[in-house]
N, C-alpha and C. Protein backbone atom coordinates (compact mmCIF):
# COMPACT_ATOMS: atom_id res chain seq x y z
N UNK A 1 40.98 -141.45 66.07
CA UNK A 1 40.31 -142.20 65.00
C UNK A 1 38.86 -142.50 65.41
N UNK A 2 38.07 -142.22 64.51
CA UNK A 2 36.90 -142.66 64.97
C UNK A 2 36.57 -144.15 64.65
N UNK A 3 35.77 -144.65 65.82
CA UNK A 3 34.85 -146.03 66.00
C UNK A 3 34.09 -145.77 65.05
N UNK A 4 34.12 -147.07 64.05
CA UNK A 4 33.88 -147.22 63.00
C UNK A 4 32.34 -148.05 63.26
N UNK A 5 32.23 -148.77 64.68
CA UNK A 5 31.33 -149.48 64.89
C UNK A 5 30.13 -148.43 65.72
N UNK A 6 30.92 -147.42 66.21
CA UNK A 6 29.74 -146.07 66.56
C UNK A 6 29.08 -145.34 65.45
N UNK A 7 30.07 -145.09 64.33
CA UNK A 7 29.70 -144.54 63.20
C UNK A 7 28.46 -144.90 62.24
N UNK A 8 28.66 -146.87 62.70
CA UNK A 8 27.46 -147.41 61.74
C UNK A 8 26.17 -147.56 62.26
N UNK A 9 26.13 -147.71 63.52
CA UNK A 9 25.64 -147.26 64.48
C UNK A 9 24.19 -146.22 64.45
N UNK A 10 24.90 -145.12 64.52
CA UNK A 10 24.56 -143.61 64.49
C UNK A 10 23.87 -143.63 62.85
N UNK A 11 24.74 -144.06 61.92
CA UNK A 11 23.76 -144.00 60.16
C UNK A 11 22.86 -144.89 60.17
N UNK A 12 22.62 -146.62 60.89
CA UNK A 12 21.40 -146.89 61.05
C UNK A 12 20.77 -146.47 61.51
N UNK A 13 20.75 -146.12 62.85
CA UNK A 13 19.88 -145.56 63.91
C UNK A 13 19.09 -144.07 63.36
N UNK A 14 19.89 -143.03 62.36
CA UNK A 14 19.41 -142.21 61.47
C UNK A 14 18.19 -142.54 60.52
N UNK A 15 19.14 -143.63 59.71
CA UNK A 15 18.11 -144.09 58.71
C UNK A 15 16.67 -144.69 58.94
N UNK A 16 16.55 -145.55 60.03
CA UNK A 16 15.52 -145.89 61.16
C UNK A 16 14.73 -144.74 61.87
N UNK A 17 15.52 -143.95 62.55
CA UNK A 17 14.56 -143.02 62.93
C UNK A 17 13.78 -142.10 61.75
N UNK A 18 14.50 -141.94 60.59
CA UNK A 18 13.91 -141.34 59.66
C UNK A 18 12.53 -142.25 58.90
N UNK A 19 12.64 -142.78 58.67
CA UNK A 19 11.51 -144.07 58.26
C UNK A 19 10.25 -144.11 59.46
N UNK A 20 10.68 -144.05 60.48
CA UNK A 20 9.58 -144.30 61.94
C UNK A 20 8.90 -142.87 61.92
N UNK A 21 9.42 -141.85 61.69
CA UNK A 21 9.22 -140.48 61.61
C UNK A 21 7.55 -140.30 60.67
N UNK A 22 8.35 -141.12 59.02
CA UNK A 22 7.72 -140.92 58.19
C UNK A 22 6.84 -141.60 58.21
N UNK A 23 6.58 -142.95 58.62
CA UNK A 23 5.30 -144.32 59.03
C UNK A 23 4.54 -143.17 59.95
N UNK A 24 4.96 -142.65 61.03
CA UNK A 24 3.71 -141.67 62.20
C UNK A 24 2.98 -141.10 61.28
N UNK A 25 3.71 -140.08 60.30
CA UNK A 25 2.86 -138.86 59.82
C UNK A 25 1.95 -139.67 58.74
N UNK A 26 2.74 -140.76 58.31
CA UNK A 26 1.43 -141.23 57.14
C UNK A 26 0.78 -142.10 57.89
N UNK A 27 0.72 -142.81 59.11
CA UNK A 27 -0.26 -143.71 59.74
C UNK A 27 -1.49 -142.26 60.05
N UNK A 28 -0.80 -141.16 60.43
CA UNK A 28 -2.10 -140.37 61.05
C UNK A 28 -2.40 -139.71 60.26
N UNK A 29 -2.30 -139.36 59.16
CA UNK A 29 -2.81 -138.73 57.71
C UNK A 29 -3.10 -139.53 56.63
N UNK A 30 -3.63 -141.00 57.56
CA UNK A 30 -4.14 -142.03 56.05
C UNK A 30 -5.51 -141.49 55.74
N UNK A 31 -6.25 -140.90 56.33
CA UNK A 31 -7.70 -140.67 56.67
C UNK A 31 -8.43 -139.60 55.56
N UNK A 32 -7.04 -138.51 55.33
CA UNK A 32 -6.88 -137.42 54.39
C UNK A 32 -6.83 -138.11 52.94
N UNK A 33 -6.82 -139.18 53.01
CA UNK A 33 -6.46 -139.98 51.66
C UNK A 33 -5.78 -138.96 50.27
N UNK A 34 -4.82 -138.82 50.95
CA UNK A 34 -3.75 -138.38 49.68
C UNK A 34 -2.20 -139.08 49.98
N UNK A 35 -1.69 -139.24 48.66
CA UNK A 35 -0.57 -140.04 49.02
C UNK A 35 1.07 -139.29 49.31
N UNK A 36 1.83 -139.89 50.13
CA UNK A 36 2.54 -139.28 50.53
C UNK A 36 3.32 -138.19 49.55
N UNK A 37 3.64 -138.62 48.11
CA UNK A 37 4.18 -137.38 47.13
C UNK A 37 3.19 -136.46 47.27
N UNK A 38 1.47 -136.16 47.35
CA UNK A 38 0.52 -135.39 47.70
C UNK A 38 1.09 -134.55 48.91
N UNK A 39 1.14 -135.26 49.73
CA UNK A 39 0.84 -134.24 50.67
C UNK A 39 2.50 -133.88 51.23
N UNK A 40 3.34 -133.69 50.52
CA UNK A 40 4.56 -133.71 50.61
C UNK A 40 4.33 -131.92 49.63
N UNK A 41 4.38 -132.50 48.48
CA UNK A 41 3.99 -131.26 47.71
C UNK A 41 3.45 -130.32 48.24
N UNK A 42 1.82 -130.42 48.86
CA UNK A 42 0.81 -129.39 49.43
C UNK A 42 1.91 -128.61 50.43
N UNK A 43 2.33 -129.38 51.59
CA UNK A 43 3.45 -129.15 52.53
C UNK A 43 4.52 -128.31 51.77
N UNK A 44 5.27 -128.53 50.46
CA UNK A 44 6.42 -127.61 49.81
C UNK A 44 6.15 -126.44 49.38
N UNK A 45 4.32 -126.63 48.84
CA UNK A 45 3.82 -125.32 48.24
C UNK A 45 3.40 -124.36 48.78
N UNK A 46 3.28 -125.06 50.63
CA UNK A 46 3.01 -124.06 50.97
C UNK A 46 4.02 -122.94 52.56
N UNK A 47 4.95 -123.82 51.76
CA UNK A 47 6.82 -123.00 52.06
C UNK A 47 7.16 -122.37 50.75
N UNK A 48 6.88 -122.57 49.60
CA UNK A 48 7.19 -122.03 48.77
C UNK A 48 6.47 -121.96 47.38
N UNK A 49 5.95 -120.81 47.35
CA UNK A 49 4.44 -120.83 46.61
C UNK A 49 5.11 -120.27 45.48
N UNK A 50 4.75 -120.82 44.10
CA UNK A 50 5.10 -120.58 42.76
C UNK A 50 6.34 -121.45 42.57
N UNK A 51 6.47 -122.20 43.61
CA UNK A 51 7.81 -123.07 42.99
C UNK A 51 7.05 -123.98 42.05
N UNK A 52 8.14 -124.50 41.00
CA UNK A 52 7.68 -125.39 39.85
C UNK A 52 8.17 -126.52 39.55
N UNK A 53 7.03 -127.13 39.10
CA UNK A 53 7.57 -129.04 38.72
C UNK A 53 8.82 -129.31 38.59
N UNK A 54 9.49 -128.75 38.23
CA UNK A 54 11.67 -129.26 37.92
C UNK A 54 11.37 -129.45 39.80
N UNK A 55 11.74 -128.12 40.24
CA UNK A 55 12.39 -127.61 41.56
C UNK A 55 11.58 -129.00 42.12
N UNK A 56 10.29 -129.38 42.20
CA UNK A 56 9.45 -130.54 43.17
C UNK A 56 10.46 -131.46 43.09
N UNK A 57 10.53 -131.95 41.71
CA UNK A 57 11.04 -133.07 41.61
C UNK A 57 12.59 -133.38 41.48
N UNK A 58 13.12 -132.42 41.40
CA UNK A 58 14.45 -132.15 42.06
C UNK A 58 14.69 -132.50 43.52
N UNK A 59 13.69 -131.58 44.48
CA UNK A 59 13.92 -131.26 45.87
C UNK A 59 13.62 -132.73 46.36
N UNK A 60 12.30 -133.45 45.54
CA UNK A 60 12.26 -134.35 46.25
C UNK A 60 12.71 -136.11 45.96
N UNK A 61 13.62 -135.67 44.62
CA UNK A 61 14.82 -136.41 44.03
C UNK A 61 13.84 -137.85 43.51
N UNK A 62 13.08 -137.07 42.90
CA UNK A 62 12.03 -137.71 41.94
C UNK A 62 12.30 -137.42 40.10
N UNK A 63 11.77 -138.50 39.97
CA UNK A 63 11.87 -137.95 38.23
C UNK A 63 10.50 -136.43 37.89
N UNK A 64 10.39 -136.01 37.02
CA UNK A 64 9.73 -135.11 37.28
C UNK A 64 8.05 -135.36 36.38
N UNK A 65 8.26 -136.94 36.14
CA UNK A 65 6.99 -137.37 35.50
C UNK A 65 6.24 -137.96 36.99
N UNK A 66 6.86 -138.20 37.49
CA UNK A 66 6.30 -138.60 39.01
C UNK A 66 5.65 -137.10 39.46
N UNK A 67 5.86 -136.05 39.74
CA UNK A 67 6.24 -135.22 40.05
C UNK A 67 4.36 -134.50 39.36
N UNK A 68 4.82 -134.81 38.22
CA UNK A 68 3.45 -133.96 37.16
C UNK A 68 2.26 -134.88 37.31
N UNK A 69 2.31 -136.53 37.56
CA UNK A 69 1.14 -137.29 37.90
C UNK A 69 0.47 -136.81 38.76
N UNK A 70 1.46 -136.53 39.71
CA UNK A 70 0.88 -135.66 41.68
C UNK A 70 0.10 -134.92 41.38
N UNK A 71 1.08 -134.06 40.93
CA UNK A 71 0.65 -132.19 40.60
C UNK A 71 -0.77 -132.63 39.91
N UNK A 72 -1.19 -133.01 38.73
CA UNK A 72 -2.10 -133.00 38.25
C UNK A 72 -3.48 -133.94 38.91
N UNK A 73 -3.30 -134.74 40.22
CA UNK A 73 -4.35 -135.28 40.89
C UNK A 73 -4.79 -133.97 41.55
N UNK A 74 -3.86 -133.27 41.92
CA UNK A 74 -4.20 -132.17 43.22
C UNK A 74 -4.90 -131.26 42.17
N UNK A 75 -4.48 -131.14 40.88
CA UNK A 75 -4.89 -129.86 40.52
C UNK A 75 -6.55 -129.97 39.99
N UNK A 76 -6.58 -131.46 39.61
CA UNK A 76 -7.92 -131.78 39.64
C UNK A 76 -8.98 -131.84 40.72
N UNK A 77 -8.44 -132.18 41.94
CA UNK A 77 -8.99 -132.25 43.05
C UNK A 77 -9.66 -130.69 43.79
N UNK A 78 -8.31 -129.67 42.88
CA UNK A 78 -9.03 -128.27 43.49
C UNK A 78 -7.84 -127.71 44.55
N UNK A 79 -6.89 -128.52 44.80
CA UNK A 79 -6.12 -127.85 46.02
C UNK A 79 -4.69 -127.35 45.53
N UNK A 80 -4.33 -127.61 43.86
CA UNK A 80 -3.32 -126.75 43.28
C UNK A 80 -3.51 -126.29 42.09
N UNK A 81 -2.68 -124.87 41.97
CA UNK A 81 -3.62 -123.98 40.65
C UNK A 81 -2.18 -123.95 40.07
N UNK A 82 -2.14 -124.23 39.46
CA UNK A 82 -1.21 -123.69 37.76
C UNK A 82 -1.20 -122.68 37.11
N UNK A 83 0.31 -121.63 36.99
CA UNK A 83 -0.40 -120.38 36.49
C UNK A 83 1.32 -120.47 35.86
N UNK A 84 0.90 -120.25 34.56
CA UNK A 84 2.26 -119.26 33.60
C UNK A 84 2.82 -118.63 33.68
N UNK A 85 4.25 -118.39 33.63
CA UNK A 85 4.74 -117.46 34.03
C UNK A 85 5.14 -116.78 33.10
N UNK A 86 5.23 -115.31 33.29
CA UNK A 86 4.91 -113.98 32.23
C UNK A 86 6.16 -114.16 31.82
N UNK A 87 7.13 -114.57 32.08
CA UNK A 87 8.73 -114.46 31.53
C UNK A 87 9.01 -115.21 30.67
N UNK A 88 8.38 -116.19 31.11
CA UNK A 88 9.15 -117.52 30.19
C UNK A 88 7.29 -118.43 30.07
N UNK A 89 6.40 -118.31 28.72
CA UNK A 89 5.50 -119.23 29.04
C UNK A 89 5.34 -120.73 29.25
N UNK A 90 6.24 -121.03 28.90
CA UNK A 90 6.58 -122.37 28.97
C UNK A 90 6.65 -122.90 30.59
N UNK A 91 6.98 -121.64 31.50
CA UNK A 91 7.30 -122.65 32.71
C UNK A 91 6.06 -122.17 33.49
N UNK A 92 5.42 -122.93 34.14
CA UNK A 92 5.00 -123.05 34.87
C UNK A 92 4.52 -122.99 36.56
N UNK A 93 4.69 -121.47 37.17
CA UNK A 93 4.24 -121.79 38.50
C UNK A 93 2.62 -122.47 39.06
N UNK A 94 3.52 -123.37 40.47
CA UNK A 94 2.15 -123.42 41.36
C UNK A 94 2.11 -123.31 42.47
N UNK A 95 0.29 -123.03 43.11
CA UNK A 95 0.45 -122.39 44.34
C UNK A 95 -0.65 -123.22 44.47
N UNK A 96 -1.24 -123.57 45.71
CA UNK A 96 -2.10 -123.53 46.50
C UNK A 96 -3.56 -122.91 46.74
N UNK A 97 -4.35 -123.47 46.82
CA UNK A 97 -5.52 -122.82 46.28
C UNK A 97 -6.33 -122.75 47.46
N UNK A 98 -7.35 -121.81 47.79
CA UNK A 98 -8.04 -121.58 49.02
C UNK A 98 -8.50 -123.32 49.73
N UNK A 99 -8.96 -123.89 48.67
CA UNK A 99 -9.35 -125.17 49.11
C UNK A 99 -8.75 -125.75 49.93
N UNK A 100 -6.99 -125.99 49.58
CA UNK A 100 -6.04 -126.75 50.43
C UNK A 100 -5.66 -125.91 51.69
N UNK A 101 -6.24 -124.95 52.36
CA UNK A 101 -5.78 -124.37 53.55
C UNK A 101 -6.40 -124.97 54.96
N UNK A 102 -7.73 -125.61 54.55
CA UNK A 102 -7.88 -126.13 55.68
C UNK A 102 -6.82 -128.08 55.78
N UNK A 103 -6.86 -127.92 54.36
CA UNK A 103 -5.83 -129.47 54.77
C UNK A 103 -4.67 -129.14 54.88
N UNK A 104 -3.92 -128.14 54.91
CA UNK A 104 -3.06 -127.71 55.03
C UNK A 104 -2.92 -127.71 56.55
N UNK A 105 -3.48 -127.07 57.44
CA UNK A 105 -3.90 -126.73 58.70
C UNK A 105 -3.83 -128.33 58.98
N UNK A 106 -4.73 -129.21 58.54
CA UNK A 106 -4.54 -130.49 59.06
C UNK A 106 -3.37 -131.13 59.29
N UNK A 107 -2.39 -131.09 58.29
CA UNK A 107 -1.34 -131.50 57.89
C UNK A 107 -0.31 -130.92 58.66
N UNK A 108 0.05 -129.75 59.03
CA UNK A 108 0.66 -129.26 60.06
C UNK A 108 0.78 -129.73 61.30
N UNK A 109 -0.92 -130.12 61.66
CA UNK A 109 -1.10 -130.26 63.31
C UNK A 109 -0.50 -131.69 63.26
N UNK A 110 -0.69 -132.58 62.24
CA UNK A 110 0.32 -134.00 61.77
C UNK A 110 1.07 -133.84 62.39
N UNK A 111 1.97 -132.57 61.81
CA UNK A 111 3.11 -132.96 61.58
C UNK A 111 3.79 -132.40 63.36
N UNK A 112 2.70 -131.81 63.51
CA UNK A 112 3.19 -131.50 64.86
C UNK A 112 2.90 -132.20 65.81
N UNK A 113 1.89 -133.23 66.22
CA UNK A 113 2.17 -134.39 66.85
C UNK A 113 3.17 -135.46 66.63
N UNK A 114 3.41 -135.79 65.55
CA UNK A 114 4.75 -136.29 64.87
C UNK A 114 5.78 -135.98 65.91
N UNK A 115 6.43 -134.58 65.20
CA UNK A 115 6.97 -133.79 66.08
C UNK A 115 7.28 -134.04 67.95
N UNK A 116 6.18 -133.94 67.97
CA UNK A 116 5.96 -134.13 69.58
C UNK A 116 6.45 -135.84 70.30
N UNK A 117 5.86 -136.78 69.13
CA UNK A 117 6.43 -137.91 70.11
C UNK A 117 7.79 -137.99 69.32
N UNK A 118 8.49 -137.76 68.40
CA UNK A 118 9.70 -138.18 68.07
C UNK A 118 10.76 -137.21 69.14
N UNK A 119 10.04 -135.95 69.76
CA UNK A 119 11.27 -135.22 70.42
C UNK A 119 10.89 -135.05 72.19
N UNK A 120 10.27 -136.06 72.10
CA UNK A 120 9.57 -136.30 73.76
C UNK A 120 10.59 -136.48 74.70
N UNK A 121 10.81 -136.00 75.68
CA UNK A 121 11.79 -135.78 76.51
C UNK A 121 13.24 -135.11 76.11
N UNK A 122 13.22 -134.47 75.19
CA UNK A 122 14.43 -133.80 74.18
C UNK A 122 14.31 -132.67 74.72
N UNK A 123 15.46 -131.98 75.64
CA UNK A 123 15.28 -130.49 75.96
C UNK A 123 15.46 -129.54 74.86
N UNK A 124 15.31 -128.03 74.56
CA UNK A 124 15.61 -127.66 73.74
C UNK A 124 16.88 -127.22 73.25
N UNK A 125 17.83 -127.13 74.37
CA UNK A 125 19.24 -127.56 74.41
C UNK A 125 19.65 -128.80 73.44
N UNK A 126 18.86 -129.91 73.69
CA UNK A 126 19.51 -131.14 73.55
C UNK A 126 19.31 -130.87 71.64
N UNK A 127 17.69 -130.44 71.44
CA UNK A 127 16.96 -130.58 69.85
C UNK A 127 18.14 -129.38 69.45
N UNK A 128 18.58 -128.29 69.67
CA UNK A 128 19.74 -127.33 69.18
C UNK A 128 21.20 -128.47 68.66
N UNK A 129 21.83 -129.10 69.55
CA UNK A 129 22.86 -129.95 69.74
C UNK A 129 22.42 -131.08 68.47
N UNK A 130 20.96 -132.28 68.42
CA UNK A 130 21.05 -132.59 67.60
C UNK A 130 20.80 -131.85 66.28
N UNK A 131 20.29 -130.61 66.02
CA UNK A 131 19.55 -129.69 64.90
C UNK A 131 21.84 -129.56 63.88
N UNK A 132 22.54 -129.34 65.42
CA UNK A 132 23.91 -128.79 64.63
C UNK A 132 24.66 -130.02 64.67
N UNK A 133 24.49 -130.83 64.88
CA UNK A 133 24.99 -132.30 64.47
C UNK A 133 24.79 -132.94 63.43
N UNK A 134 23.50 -132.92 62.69
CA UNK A 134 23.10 -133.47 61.75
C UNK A 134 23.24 -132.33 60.91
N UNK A 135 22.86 -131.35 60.70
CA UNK A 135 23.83 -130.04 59.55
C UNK A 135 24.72 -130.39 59.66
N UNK A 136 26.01 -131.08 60.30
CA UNK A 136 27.39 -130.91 60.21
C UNK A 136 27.36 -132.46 59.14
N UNK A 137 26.53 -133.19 59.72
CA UNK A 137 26.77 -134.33 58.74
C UNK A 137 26.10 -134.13 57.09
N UNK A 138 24.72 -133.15 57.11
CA UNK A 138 24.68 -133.29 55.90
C UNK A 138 25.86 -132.22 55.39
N UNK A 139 26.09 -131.13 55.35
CA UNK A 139 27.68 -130.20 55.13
C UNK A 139 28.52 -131.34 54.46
N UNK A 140 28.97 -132.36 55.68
CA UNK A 140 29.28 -133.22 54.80
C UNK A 140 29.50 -133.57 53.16
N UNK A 141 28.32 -133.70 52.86
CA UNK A 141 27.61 -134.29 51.55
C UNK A 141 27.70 -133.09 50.86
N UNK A 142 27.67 -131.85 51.07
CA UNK A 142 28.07 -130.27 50.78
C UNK A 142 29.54 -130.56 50.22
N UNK A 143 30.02 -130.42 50.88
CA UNK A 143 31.43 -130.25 51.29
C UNK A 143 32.26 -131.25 49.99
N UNK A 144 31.62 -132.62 49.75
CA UNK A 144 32.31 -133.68 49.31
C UNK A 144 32.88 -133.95 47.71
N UNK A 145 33.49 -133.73 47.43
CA UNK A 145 33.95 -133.20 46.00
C UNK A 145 33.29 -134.80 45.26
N UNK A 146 33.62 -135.99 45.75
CA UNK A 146 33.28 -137.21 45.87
C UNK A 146 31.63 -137.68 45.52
N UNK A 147 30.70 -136.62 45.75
CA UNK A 147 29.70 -136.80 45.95
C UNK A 147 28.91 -135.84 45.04
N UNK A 148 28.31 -136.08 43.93
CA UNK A 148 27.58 -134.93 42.95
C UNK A 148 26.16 -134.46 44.11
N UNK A 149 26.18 -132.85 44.12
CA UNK A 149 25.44 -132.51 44.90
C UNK A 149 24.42 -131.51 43.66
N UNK A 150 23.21 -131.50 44.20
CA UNK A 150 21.97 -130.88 43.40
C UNK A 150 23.06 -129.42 43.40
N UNK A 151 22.61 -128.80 41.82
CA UNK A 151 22.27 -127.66 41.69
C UNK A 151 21.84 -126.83 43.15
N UNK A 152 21.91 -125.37 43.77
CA UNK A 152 21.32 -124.23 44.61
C UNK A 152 21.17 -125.21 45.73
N UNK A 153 22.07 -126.74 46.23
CA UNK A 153 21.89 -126.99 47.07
C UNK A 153 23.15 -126.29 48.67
N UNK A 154 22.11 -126.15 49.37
CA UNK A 154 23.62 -124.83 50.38
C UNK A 154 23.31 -125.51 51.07
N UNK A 155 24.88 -125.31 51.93
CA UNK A 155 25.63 -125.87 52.84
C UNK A 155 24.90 -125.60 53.77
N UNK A 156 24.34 -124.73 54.36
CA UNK A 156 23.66 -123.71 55.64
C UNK A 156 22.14 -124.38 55.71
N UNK A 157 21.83 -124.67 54.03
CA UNK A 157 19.91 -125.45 54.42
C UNK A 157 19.71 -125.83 55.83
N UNK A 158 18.83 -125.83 56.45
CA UNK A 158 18.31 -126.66 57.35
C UNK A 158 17.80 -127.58 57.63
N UNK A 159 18.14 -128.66 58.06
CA UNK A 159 17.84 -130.04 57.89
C UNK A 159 16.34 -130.03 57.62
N UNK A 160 15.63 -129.33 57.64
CA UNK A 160 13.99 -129.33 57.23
C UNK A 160 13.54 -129.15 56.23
N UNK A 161 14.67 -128.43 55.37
CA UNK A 161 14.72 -128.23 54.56
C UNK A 161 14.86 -129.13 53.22
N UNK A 162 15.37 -130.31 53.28
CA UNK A 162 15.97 -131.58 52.55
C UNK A 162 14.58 -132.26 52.47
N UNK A 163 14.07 -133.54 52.94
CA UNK A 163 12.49 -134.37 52.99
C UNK A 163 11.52 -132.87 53.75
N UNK A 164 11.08 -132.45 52.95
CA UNK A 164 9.87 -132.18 54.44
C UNK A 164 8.75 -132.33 54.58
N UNK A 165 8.15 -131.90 55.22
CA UNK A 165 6.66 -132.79 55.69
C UNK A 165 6.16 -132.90 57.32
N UNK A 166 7.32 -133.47 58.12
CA UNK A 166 6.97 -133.26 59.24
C UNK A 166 7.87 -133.10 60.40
């Protein structure tokens, strides 16, 4: 049987480290002055270029008027382009525009100091062990008949895959 008092444990200590994660990358990317749905997006668009407003605000379990406020600061700003898609005009891809590559580049190296102090002294043994621990828990949430799961959401994603950013 599992310790129920390890269990709660382990989901604060999750939920905490996830929050401390996210305070680093936006304490050191306040400077970039864009707000975290900003540069969350720039970061999605540029894993997956032509994805569209539903999929944002799906992935990032936003309504999708939240979603189009963003989109449309950036697109004013110059760092996301909007383009129609020949199939269906109504929907909408976007990508990334030459502008956002050097903040893009910024945003990375974020996310990779981030990175660096959250897995500081973590062998790469150890980051493998937690990488298939926490897939097994979100699977979980996969798995759970109990639990309404997104649309094209798979079992196999990679935990980087779910928030990303950093």
């Amino acid at each position: 049987m599992k310790s129920t008092r390890h269990l709660q444990i382990a989901a604060s200590t999750l939920t905490e480290t996830s929050r401390l994660v996210r305070e680093d990358f936006r304490r050191r990317a306040q400077h970039l002055n864009l707000t975290q749905p900003q540069w969350l997006t720039l970061l999605k668009l540029s894993r997956e270029p032509g994805i569209n407003q539903a999929c944002l605000a799906e992935h990032f379990d936003v309504n999708p008027v939240t979603v189009a406020q963003s989109v449309d600061r950036l697109v004013k700003a110059g760092l996301v382009l909007r383009e129609r898609q020949e199939q269906d005009r109504r929907a909408v891809s976007l990508y990334l525009t030459d502008k956002a590559e050097p903040l893009l580049e910024e945003l990375n190296g974020i996310a990779e100091q981030t990175r660096a102090i959250a897995f500081a002294g973590i062998s790469a043994a150890e980051a493998k062990v937690l990488e298939e621990l926490l897939l097994r828990v979100k699977n979980n949430f996969c798995d759970s008949s109990d639990i309404a799961v997104k649309p094209g959401m798979s079992k196999l994603k990679s935990v980087r895959s779910s928030k990303e950013g950093v």
